[in-house]
C-alpha atoms as a PDB file:
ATOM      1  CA  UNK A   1      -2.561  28.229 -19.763  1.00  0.00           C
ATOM      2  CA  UNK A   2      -1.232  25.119 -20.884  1.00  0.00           C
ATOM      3  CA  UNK A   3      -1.639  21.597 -19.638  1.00  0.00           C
ATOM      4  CA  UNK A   4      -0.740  18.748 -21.463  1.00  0.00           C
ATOM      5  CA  UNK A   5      -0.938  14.956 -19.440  1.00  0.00           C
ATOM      6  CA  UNK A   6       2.776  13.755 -19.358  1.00  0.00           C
ATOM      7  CA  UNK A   7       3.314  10.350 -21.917  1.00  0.00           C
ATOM      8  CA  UNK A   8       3.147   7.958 -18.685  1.00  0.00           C
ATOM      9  CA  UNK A   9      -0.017   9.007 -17.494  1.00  0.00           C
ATOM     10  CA  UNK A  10      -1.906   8.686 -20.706  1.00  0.00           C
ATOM     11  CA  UNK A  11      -0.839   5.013 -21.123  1.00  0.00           C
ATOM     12  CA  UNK A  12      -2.174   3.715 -17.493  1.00  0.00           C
ATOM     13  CA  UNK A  13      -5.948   3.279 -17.190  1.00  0.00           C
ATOM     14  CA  UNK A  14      -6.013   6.175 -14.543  1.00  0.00           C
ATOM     15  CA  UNK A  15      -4.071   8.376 -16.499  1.00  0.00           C
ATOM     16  CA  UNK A  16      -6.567   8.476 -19.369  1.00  0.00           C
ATOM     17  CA  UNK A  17     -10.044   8.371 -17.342  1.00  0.00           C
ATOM     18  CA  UNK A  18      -8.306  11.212 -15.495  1.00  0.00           C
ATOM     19  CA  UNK A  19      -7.257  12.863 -18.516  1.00  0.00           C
ATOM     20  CA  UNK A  20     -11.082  12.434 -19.968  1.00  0.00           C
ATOM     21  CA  UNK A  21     -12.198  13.854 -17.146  1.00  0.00           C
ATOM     22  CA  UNK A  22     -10.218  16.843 -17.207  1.00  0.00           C
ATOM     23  CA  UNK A  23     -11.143  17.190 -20.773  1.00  0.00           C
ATOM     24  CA  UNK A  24     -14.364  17.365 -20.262  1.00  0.00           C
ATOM     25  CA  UNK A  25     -14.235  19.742 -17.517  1.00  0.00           C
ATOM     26  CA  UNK A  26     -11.820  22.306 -19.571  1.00  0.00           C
ATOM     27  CA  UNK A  27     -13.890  22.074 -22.744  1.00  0.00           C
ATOM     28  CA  UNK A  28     -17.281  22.269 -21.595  1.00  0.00           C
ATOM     29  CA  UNK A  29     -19.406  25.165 -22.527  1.00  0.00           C
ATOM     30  CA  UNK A  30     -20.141  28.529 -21.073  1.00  0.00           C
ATOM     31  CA  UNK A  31     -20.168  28.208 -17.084  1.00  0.00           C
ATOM     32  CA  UNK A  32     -19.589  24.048 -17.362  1.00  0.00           C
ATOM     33  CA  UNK A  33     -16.424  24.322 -18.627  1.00  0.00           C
ATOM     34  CA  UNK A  34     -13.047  26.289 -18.107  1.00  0.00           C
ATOM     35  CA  UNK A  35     -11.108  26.973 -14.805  1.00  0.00           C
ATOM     36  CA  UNK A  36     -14.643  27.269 -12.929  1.00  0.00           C
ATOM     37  CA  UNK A  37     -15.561  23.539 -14.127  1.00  0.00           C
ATOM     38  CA  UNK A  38     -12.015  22.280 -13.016  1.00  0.00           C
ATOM     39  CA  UNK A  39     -12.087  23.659  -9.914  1.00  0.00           C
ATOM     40  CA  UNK A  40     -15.273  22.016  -9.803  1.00  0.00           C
ATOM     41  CA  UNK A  41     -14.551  18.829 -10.362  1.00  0.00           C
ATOM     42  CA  UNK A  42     -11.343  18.998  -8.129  1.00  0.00           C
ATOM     43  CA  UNK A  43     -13.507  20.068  -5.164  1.00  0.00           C
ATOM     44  CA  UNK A  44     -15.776  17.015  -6.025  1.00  0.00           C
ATOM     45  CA  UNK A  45     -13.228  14.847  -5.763  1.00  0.00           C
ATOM     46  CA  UNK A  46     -11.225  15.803  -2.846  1.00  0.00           C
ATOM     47  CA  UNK A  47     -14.964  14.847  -1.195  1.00  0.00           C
ATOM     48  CA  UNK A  48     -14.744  11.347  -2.571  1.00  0.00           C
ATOM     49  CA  UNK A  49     -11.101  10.723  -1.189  1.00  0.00           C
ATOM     50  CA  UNK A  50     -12.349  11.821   2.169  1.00  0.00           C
ATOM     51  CA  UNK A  51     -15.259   9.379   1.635  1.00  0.00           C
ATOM     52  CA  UNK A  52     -13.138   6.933   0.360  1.00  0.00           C
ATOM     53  CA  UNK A  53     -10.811   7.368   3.473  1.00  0.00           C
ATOM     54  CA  UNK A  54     -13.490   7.959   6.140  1.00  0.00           C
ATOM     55  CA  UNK A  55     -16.138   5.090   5.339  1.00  0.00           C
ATOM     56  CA  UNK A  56     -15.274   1.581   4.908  1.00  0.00           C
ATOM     57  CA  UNK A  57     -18.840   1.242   3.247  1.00  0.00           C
ATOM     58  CA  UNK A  58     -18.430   3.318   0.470  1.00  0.00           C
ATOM     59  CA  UNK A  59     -14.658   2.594  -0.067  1.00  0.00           C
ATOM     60  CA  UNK A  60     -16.245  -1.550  -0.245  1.00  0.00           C
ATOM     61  CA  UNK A  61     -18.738  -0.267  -2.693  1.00  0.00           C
ATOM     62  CA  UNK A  62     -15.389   1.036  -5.021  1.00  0.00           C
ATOM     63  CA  UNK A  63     -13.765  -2.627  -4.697  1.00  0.00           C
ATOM     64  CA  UNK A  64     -15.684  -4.849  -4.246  1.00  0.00           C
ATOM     65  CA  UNK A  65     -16.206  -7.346  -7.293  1.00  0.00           C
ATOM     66  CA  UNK A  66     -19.815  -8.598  -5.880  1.00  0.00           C
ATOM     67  CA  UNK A  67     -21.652  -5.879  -6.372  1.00  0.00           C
ATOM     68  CA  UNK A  68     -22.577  -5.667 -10.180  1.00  0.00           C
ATOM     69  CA  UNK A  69     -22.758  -2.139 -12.633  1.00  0.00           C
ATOM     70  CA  UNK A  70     -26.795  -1.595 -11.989  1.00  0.00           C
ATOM     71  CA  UNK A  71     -26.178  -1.653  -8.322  1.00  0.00           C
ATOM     72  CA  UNK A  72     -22.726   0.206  -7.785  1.00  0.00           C
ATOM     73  CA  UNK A  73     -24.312   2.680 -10.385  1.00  0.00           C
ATOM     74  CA  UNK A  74     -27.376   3.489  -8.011  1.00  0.00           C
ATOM     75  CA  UNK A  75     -25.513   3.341  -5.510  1.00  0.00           C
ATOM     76  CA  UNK A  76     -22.732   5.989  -6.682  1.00  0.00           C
ATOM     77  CA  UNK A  77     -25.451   8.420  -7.926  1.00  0.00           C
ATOM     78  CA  UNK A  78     -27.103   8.429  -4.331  1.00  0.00           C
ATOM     79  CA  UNK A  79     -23.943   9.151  -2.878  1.00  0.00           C
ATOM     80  CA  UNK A  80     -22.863  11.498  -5.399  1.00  0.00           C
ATOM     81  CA  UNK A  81     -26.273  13.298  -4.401  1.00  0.00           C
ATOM     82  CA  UNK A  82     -25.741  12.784  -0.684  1.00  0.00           C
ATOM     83  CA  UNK A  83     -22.002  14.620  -1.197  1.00  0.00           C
ATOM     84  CA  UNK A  84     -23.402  17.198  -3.377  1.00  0.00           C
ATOM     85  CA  UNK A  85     -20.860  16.643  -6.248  1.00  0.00           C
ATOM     86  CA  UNK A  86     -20.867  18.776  -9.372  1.00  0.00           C
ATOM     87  CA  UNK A  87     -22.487  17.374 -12.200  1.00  0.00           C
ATOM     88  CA  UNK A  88     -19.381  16.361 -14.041  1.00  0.00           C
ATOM     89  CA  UNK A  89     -18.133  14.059 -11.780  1.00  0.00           C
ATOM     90  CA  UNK A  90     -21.404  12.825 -10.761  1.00  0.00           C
ATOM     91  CA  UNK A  91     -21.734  11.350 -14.332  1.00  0.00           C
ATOM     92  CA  UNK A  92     -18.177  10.726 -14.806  1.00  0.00           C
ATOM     93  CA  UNK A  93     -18.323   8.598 -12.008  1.00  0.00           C
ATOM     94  CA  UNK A  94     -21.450   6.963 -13.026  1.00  0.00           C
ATOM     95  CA  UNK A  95     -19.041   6.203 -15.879  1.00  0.00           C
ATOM     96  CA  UNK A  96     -16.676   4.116 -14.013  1.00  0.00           C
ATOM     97  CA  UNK A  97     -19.555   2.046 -11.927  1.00  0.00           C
ATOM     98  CA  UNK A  98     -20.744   1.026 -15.395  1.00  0.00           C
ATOM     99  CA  UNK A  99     -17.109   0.020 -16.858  1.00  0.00           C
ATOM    100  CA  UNK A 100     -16.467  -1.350 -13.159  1.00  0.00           C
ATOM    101  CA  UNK A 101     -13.594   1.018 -12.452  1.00  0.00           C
ATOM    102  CA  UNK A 102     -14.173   2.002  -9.310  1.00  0.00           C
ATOM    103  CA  UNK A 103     -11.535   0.703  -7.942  1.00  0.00           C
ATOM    104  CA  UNK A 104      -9.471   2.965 -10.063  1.00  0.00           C
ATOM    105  CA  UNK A 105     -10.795   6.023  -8.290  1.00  0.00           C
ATOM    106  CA  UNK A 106      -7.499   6.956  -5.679  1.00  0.00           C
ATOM    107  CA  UNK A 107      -5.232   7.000  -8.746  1.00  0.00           C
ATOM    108  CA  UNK A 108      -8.075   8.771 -10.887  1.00  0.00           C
ATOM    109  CA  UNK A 109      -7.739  11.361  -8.349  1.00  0.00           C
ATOM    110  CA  UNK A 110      -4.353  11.889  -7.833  1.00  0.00           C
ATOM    111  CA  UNK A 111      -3.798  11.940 -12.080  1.00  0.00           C
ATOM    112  CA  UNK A 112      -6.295  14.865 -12.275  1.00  0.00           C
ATOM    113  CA  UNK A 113      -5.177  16.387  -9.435  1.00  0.00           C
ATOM    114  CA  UNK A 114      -1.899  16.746 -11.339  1.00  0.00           C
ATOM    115  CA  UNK A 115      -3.602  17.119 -14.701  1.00  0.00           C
ATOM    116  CA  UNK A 116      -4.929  20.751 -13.152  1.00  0.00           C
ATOM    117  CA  UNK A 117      -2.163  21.657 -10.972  1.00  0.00           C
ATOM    118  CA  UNK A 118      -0.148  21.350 -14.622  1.00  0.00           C
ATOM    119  CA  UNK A 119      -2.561  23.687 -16.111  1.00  0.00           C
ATOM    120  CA  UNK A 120      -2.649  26.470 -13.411  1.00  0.00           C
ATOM    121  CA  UNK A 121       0.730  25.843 -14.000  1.00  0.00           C
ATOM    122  CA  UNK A 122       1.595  24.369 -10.266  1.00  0.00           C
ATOM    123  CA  UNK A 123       3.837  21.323  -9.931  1.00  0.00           C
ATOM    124  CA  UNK A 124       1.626  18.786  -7.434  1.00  0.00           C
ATOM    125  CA  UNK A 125       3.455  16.825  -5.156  1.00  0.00           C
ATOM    126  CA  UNK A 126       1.957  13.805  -3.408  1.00  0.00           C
ATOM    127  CA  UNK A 127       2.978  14.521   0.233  1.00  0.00           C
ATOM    128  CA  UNK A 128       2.874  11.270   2.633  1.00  0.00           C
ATOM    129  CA  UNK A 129       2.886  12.065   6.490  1.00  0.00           C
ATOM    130  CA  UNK A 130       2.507   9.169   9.631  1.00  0.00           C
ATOM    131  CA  UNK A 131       0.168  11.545  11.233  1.00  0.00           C
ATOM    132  CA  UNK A 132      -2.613  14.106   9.786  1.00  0.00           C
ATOM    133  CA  UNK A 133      -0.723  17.797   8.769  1.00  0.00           C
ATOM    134  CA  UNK A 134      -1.798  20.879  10.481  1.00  0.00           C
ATOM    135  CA  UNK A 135      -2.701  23.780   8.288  1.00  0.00           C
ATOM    136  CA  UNK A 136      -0.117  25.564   9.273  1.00  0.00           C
ATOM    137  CA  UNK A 137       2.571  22.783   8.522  1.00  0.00           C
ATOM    138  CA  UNK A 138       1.387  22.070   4.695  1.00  0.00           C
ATOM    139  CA  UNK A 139       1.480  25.973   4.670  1.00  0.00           C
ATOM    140  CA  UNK A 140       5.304  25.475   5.418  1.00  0.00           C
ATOM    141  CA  UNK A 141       5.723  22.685   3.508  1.00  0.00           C
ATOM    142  CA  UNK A 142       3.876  24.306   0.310  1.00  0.00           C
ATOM    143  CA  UNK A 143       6.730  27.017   0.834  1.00  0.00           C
ATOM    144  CA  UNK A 144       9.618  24.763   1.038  1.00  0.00           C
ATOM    145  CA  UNK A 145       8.692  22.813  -1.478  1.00  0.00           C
ATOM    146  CA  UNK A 146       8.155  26.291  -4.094  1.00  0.00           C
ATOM    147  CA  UNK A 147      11.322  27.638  -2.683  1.00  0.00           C
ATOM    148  CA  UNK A 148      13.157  24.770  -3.571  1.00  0.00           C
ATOM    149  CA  UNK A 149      11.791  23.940  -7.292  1.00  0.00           C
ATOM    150  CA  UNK A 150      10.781  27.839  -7.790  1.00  0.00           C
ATOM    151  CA  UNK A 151       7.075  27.541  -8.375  1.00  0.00           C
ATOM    152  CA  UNK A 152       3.608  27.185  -7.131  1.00  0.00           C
ATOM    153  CA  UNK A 153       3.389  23.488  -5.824  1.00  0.00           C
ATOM    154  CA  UNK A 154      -0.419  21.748  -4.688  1.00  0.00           C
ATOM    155  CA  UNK A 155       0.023  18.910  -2.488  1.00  0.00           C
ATOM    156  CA  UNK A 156      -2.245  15.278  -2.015  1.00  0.00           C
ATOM    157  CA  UNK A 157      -2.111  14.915   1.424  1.00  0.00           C
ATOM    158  CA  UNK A 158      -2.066  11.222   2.709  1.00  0.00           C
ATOM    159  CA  UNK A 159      -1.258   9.362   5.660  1.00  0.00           C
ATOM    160  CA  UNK A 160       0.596   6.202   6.110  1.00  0.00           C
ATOM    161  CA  UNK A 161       1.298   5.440   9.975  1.00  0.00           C
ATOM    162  CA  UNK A 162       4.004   3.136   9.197  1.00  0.00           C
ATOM    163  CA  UNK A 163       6.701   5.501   8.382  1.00  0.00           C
ATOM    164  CA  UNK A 164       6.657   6.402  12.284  1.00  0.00           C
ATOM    165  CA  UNK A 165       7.123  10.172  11.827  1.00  0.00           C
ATOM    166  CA  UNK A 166       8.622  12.270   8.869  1.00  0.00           C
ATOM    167  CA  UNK A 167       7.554  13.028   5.052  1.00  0.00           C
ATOM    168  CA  UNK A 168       8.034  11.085   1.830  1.00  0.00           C
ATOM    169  CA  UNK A 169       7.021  13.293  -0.902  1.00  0.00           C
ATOM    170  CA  UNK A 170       6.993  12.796  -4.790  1.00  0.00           C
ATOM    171  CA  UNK A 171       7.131  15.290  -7.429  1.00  0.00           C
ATOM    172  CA  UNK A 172       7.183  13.675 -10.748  1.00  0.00           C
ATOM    173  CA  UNK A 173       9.659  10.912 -11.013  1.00  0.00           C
ATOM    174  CA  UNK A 174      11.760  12.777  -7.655  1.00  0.00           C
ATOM    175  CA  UNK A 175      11.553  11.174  -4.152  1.00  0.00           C
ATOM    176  CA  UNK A 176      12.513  13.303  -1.066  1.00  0.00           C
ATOM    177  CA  UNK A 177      12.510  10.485   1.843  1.00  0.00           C
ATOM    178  CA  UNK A 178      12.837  12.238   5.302  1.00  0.00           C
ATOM    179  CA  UNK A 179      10.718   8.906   7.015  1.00  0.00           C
ATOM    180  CA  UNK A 180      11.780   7.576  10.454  1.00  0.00           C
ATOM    181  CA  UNK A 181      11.184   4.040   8.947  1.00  0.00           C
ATOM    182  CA  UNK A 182      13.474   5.091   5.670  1.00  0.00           C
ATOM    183  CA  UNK A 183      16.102   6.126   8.164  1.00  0.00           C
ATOM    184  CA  UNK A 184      15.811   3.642  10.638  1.00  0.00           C
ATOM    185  CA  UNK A 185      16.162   0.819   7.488  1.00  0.00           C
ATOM    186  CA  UNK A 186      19.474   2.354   6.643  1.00  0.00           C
ATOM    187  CA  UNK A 187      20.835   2.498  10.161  1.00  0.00           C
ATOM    188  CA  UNK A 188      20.206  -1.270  10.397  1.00  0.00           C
ATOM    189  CA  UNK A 189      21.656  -2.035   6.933  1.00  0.00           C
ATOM    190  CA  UNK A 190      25.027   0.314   8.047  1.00  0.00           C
ATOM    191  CA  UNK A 191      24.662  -1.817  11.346  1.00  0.00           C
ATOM    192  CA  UNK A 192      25.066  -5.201   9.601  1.00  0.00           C
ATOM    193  CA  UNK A 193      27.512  -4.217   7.197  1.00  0.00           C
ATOM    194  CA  UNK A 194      29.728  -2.687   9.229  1.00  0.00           C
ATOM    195  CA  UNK A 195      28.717  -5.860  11.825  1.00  0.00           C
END
């Protein structure tokens, strides 16, 4: 399996805590590292999004600026405990509470997310909905989405209320907009120029 981090993503400061952390998963030894340790780690950190998403407290402790490294790192390792993260990305975020990254954490996510769909050889796609997906329609979408760029695809599920109803979802560098909002904006714009 292969798996190299695309040029862009090693030069922003997600890209490469994302790509240490994916590192260190893959090349740790005997059980702690390989697929086992990535899957891991990815498991892990689908947790903290929902955290992130699902308590204002711990998604303050991430960004906010007055709580210094001793404290955001005590706190993070009692919450790591509390979620029952793997080891790896208990430390790892340890790691960013001490370099006061953890603000950094949603695009951390979604850059190893991609770093291990890429070396299962998947394409991810970051999938943006106005209301939560059922199971049954990101199982549809997951086999749109492979029939129409002919492999495996993983998705990152989030939800943005403002595009009234509809998907936007990225793969790479390619945008497919089906929003209400996206098409309502170019019904006005046709409005006023044909106005």
């Amino acid at each position: 399996m292969g798996g190299r981090s695309a040029p862009g993503m090693q030069a922003s400061l997600a890209g490469r805590y994302a790509t240490a952390l994916f590192e260190l998963a893959r090349d740790g030894t005997g059980e702690a590292g390989g697929s086992r340790a990535i899957e891991a780690v990815e498991r892990s950190l689908s947790i903290v999004q929902a955290a992130l998403r699902e308590s204002d407290e711990f998604a303050r402790l991430t960004t906010s600026p007055l709580v210094d490294r001793v404290a955001a790192g005590r706190a993070i390792d009692a919450a790591a405990r509390v979620m029952a993260l793997d080891p790896t990305t208990t430390s790892f975020l340890g790691v960013l509470a001490a370099n006061r990254r953890l603000a950094e954490l949603p695009r951390v996510i979604r850059a190893y997310r991609q770093l291990a769909a890429g070396w299962r050889g998947e394409t991810s796609a970051e999938v943006t909905s106005a209301h939560p997906l059922t199971d049954d329609q990101v199982t549809e979408l997951k086999h749109q989405l492979r029939a129409r760029i002919g492999r495996e695809v993983t998705v990152d599920l989030q939800v943005d209320p403002a595009l009234l109803g509809g998907l936007v979802v990225r793969i790479g560098s390619q945008m497919i907009d089906s929003s209400i909002r996206t098409r309502l904006g170019a019904l006005s714009h046709a409005m006023k120029a044909g106005g």
